[in-house]
N, C-alpha and C. Protein backbone atom coordinates (compact mmCIF):
# COMPACT_ATOMS: atom_id res chain seq x y z
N UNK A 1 16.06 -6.34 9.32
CA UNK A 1 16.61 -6.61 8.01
C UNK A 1 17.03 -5.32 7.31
N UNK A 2 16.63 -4.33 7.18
CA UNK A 2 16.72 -3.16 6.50
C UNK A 2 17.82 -2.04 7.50
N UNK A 3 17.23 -2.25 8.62
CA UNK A 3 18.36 -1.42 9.51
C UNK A 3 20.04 -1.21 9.08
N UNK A 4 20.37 -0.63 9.07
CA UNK A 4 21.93 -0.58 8.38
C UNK A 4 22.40 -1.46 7.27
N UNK A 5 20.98 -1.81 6.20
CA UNK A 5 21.03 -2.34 5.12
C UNK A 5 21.92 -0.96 3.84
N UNK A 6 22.13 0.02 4.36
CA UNK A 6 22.64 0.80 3.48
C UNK A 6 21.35 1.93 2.02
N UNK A 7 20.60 1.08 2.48
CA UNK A 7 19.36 1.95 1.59
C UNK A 7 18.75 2.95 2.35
N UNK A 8 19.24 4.18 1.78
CA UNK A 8 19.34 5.34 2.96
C UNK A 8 17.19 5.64 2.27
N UNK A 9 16.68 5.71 1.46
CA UNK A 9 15.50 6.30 0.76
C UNK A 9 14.98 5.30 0.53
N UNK A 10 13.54 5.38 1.36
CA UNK A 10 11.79 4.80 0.44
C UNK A 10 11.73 5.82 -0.04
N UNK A 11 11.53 5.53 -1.66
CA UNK A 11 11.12 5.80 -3.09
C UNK A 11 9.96 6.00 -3.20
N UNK A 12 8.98 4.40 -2.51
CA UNK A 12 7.52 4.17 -3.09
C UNK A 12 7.10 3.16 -2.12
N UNK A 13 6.17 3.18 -1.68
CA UNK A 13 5.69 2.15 -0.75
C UNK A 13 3.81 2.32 -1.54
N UNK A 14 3.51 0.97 -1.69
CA UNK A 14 2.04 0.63 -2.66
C UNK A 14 1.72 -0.11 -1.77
N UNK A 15 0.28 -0.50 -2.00
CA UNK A 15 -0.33 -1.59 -1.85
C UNK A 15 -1.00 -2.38 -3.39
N UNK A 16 -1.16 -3.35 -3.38
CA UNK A 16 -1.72 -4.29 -4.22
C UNK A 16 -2.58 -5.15 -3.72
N UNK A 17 -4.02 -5.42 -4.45
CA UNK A 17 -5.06 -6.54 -3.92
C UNK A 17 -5.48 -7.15 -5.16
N UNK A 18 -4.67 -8.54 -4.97
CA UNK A 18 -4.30 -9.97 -5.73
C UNK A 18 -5.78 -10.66 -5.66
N UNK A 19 -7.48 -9.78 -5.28
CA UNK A 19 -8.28 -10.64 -5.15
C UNK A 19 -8.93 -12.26 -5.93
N UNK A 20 -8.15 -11.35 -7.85
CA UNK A 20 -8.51 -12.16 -8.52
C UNK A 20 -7.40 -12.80 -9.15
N UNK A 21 -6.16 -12.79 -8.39
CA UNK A 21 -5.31 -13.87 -8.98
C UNK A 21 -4.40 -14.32 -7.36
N UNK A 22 -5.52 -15.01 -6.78
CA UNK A 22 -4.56 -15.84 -5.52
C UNK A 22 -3.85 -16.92 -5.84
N UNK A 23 -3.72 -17.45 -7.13
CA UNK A 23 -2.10 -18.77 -7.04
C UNK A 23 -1.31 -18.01 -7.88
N UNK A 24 -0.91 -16.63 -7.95
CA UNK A 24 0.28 -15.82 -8.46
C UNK A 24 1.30 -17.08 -7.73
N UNK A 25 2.58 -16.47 -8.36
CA UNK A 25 3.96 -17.20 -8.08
C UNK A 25 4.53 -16.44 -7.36
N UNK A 26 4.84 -17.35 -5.84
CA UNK A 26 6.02 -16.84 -5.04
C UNK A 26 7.26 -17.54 -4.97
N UNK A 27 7.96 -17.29 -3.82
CA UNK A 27 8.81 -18.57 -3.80
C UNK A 27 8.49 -19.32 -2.70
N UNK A 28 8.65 -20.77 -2.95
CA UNK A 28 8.11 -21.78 -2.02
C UNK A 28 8.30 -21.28 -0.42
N UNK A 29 8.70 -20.55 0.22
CA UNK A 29 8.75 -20.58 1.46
C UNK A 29 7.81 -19.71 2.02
N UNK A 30 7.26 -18.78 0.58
CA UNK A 30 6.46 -17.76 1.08
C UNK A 30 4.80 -18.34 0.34
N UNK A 31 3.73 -17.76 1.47
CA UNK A 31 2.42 -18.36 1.43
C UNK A 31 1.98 -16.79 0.56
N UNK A 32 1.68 -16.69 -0.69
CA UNK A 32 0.91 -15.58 -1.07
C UNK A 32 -0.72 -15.37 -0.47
N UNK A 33 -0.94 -14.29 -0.02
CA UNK A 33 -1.76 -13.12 0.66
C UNK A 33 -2.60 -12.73 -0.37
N UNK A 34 -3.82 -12.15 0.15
CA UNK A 34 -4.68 -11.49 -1.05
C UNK A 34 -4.18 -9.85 -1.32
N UNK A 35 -3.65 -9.79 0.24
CA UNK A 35 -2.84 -8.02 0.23
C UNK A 35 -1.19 -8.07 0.07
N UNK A 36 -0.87 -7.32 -0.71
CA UNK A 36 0.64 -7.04 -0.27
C UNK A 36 1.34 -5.58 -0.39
N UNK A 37 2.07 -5.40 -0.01
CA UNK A 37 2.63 -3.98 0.41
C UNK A 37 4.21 -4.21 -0.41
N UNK A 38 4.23 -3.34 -1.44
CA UNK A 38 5.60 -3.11 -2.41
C UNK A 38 6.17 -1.93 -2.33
N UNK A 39 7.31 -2.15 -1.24
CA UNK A 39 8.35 -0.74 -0.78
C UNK A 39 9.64 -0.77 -2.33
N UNK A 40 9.84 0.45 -2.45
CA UNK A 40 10.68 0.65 -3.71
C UNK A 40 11.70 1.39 -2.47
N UNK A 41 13.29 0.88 -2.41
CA UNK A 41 14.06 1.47 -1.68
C UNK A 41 15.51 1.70 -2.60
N UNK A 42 16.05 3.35 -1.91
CA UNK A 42 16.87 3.73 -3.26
C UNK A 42 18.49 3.58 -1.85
N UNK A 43 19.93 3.31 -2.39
CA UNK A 43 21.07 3.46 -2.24
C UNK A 43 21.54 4.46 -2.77
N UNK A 44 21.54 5.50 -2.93
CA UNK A 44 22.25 6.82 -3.33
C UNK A 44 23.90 6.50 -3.45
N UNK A 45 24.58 6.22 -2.16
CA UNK A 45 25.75 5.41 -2.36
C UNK A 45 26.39 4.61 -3.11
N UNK A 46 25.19 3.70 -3.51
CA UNK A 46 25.81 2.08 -3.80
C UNK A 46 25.44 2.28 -5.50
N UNK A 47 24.34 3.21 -5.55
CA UNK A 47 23.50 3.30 -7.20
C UNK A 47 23.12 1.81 -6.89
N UNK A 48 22.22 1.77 -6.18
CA UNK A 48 21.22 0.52 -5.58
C UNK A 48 20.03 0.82 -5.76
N UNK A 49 18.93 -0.08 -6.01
CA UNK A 49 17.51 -0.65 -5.60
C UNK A 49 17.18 -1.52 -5.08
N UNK A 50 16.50 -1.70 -4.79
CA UNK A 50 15.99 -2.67 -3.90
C UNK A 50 14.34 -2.68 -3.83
N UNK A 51 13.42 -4.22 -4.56
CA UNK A 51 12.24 -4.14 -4.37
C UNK A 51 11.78 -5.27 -3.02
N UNK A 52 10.74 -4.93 -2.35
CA UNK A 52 10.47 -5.94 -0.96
C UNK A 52 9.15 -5.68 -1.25
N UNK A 53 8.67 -7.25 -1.43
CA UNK A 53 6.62 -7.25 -1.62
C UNK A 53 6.86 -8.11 -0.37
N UNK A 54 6.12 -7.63 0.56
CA UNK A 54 5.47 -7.84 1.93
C UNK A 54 4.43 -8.61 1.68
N UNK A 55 3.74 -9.56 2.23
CA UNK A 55 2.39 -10.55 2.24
C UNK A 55 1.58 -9.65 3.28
N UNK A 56 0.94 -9.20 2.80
CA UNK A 56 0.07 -8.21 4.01
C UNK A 56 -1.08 -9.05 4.98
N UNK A 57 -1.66 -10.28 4.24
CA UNK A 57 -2.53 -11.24 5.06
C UNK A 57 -3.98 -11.00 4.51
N UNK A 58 -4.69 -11.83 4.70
CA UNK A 58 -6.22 -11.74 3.64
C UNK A 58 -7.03 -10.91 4.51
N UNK A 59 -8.00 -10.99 5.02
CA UNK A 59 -9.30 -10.50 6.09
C UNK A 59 -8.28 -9.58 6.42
N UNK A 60 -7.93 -9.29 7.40
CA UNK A 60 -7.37 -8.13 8.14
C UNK A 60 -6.20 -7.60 8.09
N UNK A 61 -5.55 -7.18 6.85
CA UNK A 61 -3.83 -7.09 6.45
C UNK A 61 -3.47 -6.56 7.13
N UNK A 62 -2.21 -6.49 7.70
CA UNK A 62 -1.42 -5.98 8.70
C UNK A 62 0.10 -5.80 8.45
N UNK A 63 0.99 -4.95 8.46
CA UNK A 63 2.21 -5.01 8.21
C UNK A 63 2.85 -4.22 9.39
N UNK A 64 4.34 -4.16 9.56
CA UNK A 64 4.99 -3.18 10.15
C UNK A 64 4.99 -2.00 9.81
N UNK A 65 4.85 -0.55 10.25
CA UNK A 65 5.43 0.38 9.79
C UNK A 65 6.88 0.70 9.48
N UNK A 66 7.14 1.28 8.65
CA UNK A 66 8.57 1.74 8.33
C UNK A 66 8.69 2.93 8.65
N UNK A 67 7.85 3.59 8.94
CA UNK A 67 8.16 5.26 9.77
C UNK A 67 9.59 5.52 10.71
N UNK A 68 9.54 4.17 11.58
CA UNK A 68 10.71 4.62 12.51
C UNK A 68 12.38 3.93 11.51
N UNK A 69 12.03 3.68 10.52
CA UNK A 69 13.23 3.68 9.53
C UNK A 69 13.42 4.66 8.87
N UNK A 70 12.09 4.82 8.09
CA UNK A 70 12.18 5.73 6.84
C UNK A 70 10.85 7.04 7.10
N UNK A 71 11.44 8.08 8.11
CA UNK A 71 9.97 8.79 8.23
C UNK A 71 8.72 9.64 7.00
N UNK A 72 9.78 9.31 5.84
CA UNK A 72 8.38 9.95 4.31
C UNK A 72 7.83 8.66 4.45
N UNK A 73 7.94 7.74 4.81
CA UNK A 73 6.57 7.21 4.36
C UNK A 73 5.47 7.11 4.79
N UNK A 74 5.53 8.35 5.92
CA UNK A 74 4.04 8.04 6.49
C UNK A 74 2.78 8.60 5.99
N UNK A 75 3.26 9.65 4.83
CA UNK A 75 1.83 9.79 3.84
C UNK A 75 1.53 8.53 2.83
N UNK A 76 2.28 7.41 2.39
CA UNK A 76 2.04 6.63 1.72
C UNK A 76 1.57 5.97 2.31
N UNK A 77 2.24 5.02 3.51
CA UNK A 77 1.23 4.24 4.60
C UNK A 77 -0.52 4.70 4.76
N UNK A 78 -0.20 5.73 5.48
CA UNK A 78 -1.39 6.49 5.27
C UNK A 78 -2.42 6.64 3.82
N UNK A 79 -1.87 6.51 2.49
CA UNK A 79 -2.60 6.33 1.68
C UNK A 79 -2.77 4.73 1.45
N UNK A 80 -2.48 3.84 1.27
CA UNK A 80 -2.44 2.90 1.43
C UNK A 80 -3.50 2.00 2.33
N UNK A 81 -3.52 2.33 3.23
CA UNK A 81 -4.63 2.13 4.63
C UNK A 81 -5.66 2.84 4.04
N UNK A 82 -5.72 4.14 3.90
CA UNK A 82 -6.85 4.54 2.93
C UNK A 82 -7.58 3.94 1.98
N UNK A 83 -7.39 3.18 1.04
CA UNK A 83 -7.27 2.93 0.00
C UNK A 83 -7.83 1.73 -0.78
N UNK A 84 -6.90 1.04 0.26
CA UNK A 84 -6.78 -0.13 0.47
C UNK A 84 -7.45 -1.09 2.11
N UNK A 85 -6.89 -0.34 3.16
CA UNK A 85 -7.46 -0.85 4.28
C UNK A 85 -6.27 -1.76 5.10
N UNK A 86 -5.00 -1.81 4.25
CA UNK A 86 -4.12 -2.34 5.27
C UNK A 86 -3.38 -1.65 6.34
N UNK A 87 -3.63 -2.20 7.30
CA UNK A 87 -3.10 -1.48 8.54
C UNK A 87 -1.26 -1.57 8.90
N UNK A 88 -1.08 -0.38 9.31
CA UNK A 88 0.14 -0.30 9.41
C UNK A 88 0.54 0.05 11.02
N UNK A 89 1.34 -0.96 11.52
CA UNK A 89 1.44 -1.49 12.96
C UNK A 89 2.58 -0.53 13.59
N UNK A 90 2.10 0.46 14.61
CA UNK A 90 3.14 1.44 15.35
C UNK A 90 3.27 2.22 14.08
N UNK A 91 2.32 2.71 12.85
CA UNK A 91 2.08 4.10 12.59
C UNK A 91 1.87 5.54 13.32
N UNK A 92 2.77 6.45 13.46
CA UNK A 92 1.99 7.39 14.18
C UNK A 92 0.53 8.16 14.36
N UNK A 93 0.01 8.01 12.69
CA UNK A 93 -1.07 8.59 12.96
C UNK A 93 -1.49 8.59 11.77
N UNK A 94 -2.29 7.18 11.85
CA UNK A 94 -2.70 5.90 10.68
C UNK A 94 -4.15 6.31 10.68
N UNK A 95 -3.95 7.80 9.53
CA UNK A 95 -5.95 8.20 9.87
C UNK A 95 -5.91 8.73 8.25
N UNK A 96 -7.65 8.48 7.72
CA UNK A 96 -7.52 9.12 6.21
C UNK A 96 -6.57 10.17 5.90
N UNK A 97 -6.30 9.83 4.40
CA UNK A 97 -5.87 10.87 3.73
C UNK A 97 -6.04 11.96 2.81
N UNK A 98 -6.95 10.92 1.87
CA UNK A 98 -7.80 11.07 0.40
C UNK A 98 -9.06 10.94 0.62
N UNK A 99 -9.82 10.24 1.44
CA UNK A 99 -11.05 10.37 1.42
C UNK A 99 -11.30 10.86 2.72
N UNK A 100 -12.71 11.22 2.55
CA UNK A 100 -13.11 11.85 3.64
C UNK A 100 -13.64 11.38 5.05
N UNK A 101 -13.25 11.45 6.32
CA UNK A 101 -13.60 10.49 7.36
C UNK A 101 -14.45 9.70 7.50
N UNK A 102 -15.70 10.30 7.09
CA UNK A 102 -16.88 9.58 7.77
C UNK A 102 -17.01 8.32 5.83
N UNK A 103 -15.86 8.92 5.15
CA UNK A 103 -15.95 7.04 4.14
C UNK A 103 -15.94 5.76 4.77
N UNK A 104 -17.06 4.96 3.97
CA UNK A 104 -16.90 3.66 4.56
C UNK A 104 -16.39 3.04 3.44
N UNK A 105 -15.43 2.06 3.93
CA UNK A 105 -15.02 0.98 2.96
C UNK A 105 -13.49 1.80 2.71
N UNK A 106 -12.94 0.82 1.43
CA UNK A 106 -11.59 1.23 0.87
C UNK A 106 -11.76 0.89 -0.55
N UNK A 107 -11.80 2.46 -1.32
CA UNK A 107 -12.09 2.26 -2.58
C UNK A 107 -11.44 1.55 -3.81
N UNK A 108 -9.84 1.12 -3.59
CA UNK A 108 -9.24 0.45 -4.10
C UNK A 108 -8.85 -1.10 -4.25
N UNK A 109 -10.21 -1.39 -2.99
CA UNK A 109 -10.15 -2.95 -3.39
C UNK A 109 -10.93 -3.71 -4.21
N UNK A 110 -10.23 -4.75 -4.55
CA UNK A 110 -11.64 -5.49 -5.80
C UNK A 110 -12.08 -5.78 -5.58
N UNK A 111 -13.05 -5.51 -4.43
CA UNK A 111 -14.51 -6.17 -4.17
C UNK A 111 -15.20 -4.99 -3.67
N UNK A 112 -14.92 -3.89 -3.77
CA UNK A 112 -15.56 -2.54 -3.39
C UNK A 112 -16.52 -2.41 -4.74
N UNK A 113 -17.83 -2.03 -4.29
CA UNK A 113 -18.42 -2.22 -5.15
C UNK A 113 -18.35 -1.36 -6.22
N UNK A 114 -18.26 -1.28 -7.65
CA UNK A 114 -18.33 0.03 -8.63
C UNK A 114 -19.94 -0.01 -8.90
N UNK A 115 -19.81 1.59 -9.20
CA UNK A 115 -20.91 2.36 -8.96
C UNK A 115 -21.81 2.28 -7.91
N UNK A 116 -21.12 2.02 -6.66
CA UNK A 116 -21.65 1.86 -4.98
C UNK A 116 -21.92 3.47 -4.86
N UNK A 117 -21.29 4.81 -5.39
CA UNK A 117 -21.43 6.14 -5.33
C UNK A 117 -21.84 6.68 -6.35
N UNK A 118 -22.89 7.40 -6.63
CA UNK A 118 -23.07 7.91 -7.87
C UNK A 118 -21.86 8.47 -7.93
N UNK A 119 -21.63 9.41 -8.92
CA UNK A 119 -20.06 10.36 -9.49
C UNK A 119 -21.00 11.59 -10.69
N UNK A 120 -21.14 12.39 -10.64
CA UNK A 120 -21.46 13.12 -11.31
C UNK A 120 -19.94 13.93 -11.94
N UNK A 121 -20.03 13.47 -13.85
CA UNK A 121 -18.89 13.79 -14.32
C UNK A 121 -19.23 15.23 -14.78
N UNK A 122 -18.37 16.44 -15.31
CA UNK A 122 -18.33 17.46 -15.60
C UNK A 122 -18.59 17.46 -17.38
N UNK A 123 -19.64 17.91 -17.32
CA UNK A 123 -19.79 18.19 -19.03
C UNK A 123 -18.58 18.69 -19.65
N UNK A 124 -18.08 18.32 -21.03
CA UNK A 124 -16.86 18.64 -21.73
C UNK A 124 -18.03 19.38 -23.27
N UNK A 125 -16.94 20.49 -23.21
CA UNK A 125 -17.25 20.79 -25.16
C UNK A 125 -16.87 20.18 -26.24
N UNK A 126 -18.06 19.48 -26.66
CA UNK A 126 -17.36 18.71 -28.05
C UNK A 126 -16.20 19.77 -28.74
N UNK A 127 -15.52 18.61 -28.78
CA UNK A 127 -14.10 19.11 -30.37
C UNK A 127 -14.06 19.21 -31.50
């Protein structure tokens, strides 16, 4: 679909986790996902955009990579999978980014637990 679609630039590639709103509105042909993946793609040519939310799939999200289209996005993929935990299929090298290897879990989903890590914040000088 995108192949010689004329959108020469990924902009932004996200993930989103819909845990607490699964009957959002799609359009009838499409089954909404608890994951989805939102590529922002630019036309330089055309003075085009173009938005594509992907259904990434519940338990084990999975999407295509866009690397062999668009090769910047493989630090976003890569954050994303981080992050989030959706896997990106024929990534080259779909390994942390932001956190540190031996992390378990993906801190950006809504069911990751808060305050599962302590966080020790940095004292500020009152103003």
């Amino acid at each position: 679909m995108l192949r010689g679609s004329g959108f020469e630039m990924c902009i932004d590639l996200c993930g989103v986790d819909y845990l607490e709103h699964p009957g959002r509105e799609t359009p009838a042909e499409i089954r909404a996902t608890r994951f989805e993946v939102v590529v922002n793609l630019l036309s330089l040519s055309r003075r085009e955009r173009a938005r594509i939310r992907v259904q990434a799939g519940d338990e084990t999200p999975m999407v295509d990579s866009l690397f062999s289209l668009y090769p910047g996005v493989e630090g976003f993929e890569r954050e994303v999978f981080d992050l989030f935990g959706i896997q990106f299929e024929n990534h080259p090298e779909l390994t942390r980014i932001l956190m540190p290897e031996e992390w378990e879990g993906h801190p950006l989903r809504k069911d990751y637990g808060l305050g599962r890590v302590p966080v020790q914040f940095k004292e500020t000088a009152p103003q």
